[in-house]
Structures are given as C-alpha cells and as structure tokens.
PDB file of N, CA and C in Angstrom:
ATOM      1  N   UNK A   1     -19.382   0.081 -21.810  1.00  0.00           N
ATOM      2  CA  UNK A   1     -18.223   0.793 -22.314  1.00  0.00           C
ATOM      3  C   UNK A   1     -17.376  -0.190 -23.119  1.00  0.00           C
ATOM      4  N   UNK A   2     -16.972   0.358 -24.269  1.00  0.00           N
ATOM      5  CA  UNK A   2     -15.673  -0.437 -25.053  1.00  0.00           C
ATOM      6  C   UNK A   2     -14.557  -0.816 -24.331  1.00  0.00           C
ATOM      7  N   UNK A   3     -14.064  -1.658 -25.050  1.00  0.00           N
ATOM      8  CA  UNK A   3     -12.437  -2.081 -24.773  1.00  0.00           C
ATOM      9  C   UNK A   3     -11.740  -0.923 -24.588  1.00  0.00           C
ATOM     10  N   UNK A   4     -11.688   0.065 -25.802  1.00  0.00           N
ATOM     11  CA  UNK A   4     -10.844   1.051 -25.853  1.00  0.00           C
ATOM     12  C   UNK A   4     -11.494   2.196 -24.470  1.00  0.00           C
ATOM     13  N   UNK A   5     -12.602   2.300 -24.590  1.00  0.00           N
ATOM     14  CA  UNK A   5     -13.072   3.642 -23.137  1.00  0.00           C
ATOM     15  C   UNK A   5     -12.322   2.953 -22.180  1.00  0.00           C
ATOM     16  N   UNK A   6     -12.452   1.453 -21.809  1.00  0.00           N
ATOM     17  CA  UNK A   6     -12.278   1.127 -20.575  1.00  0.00           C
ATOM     18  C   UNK A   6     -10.516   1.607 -20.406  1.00  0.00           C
ATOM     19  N   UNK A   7      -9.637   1.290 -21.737  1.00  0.00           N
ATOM     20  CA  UNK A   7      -8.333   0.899 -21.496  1.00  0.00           C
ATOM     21  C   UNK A   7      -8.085   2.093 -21.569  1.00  0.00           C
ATOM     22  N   UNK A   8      -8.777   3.791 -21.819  1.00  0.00           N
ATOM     23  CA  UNK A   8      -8.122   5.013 -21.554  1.00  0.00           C
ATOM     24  C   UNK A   8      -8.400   5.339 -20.283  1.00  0.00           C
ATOM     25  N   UNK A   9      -9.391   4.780 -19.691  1.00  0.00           N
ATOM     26  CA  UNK A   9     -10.301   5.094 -18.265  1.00  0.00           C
ATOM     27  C   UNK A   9      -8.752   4.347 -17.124  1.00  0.00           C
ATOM     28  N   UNK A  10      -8.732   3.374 -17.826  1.00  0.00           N
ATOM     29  CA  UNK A  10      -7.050   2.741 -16.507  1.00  0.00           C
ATOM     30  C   UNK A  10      -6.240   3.322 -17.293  1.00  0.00           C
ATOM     31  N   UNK A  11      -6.001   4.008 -18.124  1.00  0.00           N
ATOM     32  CA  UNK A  11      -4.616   4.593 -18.488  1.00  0.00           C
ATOM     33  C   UNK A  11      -4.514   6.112 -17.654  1.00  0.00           C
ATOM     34  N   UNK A  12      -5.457   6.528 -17.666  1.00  0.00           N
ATOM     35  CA  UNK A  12      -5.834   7.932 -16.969  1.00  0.00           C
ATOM     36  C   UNK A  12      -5.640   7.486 -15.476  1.00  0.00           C
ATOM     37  N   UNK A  13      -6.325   6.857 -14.966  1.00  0.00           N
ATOM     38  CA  UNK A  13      -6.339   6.576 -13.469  1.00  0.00           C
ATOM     39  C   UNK A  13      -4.723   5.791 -13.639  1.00  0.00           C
ATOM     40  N   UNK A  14      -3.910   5.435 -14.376  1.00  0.00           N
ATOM     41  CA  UNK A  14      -3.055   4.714 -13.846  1.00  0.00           C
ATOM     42  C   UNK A  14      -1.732   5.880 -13.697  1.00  0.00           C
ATOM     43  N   UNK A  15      -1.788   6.867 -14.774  1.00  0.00           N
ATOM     44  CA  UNK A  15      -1.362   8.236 -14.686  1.00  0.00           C
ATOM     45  C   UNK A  15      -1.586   8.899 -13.626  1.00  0.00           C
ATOM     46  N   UNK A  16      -2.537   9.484 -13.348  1.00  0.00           N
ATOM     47  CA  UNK A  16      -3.127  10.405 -12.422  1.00  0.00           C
ATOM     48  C   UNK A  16      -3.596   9.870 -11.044  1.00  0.00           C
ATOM     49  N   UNK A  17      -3.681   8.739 -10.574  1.00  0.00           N
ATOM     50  CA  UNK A  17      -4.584   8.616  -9.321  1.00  0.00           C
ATOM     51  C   UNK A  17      -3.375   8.092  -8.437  1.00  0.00           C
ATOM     52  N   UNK A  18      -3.519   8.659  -7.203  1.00  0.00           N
ATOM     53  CA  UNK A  18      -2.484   8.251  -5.852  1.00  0.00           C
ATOM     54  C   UNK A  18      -2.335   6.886  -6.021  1.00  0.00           C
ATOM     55  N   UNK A  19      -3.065   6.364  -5.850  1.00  0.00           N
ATOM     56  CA  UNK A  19      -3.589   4.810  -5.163  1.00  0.00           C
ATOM     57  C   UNK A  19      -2.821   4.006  -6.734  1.00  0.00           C
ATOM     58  N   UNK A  20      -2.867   4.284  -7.605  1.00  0.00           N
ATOM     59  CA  UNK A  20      -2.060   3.750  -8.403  1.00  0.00           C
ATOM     60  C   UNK A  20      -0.421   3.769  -8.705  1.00  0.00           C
ATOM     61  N   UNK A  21      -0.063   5.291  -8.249  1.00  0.00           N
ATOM     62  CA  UNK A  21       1.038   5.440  -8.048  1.00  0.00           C
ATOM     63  C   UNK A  21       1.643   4.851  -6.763  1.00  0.00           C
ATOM     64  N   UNK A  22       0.871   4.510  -5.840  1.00  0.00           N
ATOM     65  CA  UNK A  22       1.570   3.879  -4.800  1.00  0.00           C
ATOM     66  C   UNK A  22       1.637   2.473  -5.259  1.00  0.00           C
ATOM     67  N   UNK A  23       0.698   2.032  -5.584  1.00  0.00           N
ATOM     68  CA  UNK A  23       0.894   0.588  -6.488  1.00  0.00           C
ATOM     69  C   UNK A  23       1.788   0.024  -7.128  1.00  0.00           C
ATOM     70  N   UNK A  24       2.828   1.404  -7.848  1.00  0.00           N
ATOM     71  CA  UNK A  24       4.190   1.242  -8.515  1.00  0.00           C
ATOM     72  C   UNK A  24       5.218   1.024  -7.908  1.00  0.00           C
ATOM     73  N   UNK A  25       5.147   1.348  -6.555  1.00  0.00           N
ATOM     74  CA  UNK A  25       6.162   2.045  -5.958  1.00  0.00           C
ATOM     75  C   UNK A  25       6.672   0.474  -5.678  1.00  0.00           C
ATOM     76  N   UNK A  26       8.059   1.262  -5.050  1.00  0.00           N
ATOM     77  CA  UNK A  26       8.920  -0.250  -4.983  1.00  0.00           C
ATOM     78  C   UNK A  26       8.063  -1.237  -3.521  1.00  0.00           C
ATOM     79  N   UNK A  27       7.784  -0.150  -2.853  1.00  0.00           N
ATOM     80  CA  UNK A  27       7.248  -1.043  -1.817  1.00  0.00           C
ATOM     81  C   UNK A  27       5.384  -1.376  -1.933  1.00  0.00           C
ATOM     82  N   UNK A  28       5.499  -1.814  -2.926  1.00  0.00           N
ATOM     83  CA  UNK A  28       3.828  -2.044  -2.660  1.00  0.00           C
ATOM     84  C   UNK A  28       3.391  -3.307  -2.298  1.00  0.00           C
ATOM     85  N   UNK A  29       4.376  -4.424  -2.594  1.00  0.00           N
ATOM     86  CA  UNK A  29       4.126  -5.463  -1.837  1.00  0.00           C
ATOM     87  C   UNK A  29       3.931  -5.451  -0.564  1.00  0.00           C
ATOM     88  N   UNK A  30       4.781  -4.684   0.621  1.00  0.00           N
ATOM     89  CA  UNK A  30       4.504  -4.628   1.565  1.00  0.00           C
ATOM     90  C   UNK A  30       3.006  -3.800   2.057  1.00  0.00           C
ATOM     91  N   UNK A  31       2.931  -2.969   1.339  1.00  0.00           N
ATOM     92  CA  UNK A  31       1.755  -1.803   1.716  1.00  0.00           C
ATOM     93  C   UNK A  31       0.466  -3.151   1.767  1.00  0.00           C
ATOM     94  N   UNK A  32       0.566  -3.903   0.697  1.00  0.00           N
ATOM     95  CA  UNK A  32      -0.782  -4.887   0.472  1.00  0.00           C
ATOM     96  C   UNK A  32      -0.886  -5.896   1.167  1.00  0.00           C
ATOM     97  N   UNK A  33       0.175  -6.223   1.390  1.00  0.00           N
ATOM     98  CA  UNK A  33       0.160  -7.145   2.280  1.00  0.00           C
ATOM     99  C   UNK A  33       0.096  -6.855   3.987  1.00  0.00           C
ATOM    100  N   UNK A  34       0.369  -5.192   4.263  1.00  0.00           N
ATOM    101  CA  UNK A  34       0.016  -4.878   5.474  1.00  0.00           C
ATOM    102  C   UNK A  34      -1.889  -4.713   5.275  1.00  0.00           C
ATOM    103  N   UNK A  35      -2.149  -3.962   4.262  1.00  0.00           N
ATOM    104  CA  UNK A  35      -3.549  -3.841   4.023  1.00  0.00           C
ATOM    105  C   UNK A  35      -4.526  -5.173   4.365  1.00  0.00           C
ATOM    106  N   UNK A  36      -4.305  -6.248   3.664  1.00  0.00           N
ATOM    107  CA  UNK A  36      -4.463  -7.453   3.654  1.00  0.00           C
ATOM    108  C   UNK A  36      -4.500  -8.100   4.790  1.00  0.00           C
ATOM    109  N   UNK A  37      -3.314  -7.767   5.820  1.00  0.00           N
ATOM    110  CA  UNK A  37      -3.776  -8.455   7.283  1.00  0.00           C
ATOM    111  C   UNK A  37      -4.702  -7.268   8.115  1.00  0.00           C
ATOM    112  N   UNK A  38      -4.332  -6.064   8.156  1.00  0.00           N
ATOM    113  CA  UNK A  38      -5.414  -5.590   8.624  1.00  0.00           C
ATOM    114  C   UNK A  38      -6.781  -5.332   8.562  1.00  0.00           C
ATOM    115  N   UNK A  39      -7.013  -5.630   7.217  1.00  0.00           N
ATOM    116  CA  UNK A  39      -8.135  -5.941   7.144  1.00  0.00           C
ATOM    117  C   UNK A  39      -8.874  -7.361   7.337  1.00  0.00           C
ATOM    118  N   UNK A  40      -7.983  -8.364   7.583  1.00  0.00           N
ATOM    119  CA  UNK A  40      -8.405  -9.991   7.621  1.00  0.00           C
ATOM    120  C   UNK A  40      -9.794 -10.037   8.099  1.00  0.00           C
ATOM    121  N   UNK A  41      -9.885  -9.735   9.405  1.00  0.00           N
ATOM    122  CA  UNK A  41     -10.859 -10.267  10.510  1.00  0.00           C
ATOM    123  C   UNK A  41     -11.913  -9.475  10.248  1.00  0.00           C
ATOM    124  N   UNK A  42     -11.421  -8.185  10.199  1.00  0.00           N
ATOM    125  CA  UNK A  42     -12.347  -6.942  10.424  1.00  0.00           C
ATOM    126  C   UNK A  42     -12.451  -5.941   9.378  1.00  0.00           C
ATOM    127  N   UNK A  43     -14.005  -5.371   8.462  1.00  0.00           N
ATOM    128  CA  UNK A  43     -14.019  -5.124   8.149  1.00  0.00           C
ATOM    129  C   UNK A  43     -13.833  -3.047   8.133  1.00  0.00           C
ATOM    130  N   UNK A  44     -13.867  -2.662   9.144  1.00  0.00           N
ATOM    131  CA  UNK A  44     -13.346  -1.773   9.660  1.00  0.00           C
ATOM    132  C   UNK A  44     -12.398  -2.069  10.650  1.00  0.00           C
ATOM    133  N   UNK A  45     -11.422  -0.658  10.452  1.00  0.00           N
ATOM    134  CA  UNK A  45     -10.290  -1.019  11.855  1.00  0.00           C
ATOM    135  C   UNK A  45      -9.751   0.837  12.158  1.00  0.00           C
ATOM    136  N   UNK A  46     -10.204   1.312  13.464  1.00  0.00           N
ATOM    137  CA  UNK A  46     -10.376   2.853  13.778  1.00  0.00           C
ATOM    138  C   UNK A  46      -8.479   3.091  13.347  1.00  0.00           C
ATOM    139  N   UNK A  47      -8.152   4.457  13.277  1.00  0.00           N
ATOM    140  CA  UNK A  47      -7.695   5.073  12.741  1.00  0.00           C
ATOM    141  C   UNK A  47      -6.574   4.750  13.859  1.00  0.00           C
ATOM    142  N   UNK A  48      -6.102   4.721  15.326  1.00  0.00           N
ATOM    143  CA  UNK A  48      -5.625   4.514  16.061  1.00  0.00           C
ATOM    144  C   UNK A  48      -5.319   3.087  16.240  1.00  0.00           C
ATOM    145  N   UNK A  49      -5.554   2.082  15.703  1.00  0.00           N
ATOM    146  CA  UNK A  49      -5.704   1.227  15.819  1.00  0.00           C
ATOM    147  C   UNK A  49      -4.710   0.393  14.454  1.00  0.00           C
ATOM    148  N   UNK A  50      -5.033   1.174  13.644  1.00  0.00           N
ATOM    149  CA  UNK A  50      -4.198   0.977  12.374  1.00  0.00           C
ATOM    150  C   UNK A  50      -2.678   1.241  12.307  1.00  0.00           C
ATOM    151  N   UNK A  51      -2.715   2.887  12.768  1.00  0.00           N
ATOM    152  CA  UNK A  51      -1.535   2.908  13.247  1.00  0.00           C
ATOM    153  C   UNK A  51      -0.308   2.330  14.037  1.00  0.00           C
ATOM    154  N   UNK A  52      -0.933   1.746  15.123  1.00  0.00           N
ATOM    155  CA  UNK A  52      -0.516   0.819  15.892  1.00  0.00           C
ATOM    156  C   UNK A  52       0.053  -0.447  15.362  1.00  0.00           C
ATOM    157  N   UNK A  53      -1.202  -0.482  14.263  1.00  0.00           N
ATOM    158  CA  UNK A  53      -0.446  -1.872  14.188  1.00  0.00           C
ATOM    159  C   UNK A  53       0.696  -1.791  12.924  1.00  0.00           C
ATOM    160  N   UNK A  54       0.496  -0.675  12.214  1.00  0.00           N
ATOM    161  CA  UNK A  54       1.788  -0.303  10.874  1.00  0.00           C
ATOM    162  C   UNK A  54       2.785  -0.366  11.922  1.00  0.00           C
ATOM    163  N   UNK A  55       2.754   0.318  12.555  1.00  0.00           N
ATOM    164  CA  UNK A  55       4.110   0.525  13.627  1.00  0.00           C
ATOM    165  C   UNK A  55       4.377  -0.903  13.811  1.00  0.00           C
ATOM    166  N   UNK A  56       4.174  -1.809  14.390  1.00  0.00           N
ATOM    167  CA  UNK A  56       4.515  -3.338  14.503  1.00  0.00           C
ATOM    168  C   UNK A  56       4.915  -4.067  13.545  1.00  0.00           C
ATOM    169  N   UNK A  57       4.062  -3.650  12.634  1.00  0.00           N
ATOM    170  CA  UNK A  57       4.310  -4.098  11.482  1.00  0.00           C
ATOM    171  C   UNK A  57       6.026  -3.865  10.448  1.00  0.00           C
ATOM    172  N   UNK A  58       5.573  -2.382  10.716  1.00  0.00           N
ATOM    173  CA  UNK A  58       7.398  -2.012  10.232  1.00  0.00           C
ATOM    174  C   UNK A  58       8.635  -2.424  11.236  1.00  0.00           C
ATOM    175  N   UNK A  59       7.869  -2.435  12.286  1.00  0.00           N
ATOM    176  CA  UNK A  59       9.391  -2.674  13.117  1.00  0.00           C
ATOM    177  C   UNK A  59       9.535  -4.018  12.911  1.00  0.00           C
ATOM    178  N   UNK A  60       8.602  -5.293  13.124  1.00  0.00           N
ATOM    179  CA  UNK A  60       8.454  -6.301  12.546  1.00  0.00           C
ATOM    180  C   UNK A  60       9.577  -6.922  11.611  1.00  0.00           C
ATOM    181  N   UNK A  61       8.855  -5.971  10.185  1.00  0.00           N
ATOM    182  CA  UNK A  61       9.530  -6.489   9.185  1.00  0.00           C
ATOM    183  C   UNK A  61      11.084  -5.998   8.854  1.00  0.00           C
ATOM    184  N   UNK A  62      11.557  -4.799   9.845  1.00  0.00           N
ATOM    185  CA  UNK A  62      12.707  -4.354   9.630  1.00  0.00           C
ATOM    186  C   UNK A  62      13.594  -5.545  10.769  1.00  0.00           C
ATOM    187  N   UNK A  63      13.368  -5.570  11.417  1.00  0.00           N
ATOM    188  CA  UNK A  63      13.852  -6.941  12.236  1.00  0.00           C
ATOM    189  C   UNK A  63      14.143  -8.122  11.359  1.00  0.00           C
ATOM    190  N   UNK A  64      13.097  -8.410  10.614  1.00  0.00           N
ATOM    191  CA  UNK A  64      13.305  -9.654  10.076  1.00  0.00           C
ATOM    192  C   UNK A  64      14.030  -9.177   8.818  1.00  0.00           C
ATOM    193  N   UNK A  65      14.716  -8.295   8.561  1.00  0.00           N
ATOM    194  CA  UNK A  65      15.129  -7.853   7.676  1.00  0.00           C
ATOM    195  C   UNK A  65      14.402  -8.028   6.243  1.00  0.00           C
ATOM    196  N   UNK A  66      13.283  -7.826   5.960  1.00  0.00           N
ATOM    197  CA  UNK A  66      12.325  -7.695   4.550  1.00  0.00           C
ATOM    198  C   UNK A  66      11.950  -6.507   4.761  1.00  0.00           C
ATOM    199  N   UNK A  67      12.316  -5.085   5.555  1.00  0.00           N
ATOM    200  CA  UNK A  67      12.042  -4.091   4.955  1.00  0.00           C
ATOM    201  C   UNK A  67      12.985  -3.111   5.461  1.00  0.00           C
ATOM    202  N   UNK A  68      13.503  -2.353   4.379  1.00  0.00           N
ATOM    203  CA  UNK A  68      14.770  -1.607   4.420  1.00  0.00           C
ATOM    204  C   UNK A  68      14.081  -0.282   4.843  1.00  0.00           C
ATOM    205  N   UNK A  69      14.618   0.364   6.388  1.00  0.00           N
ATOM    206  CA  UNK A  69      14.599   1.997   5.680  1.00  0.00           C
ATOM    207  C   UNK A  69      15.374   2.525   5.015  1.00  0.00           C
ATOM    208  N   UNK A  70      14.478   3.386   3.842  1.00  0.00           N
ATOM    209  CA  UNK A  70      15.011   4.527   3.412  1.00  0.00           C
ATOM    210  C   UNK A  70      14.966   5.634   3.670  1.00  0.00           C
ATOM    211  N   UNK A  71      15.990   6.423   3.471  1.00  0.00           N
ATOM    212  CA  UNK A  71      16.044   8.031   4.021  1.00  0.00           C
ATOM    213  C   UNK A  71      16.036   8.734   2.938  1.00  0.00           C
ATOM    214  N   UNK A  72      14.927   9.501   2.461  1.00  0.00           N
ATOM    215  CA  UNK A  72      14.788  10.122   1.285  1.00  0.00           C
ATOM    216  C   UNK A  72      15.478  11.703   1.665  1.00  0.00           C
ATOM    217  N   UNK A  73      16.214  12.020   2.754  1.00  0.00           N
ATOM    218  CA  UNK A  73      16.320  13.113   3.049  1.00  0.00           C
ATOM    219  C   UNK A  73      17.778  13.409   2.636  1.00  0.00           C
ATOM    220  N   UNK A  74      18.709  12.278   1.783  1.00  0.00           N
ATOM    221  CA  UNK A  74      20.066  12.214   2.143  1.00  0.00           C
ATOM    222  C   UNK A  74      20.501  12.673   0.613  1.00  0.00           C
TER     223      UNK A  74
END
C-alpha cells in the first residue's frame, strides 16, 4: 500500500475507531500505563482479575493525587 492508502487508512481509523478515540482522551496516559502493568508478567489476565486490579489502581492513583475524579454528571 502507498503512503497516501496507508495515511487515509489512520485517518479513517483515527476518526472512527473507539480505541483511537480513547487514545485522545485526556486520560490516556493513565489507561496505558494501567494496560502496560497489567499486562507486564502475563500475557493474559481473566476478566475478574483485571478489574480488581483497575480498582487499585484508581484508588491508588487518586490517593497519590495523579488522578482526578471527574463527574460527568454535573
């Protein structure tokens, strides 16, 4: 594929696809960097298990004050 297919192929996916729009978002440093340790060791990690550890993770980082809640409801 060309330069140009490739650079409409990420312009489209950078438009349209979740996983990119979360990428924008203000918090994506954190999202990757939670991704990033949970995945360290293990290349799978069960669905219960993940959870668990986001939960630690946010309370974690809201403690240490590097992650703000927001209330999108207000």
């Amino acid at each position: 594929m060309n330069i140009q297919g490739l650079q409409a192929k990420y312009r489209r996916l950078y438009n349209e696809n979740p996983v990119w729009k979360l990428l924008r978002a203000e918090n994506a440093p954190y999202i990757l960097v939670f991704i990033t340790e949970l995945f360290e060791e293990n290349a799978e990690v069960s669905y219960g298990n993940a959870k668990n550890i986001l939960e630690e993770f946010i309370k974690y980082s809201r403690e240490m004050g590097i992650w703000e809640p927001v209330n999108y409801f207000m």
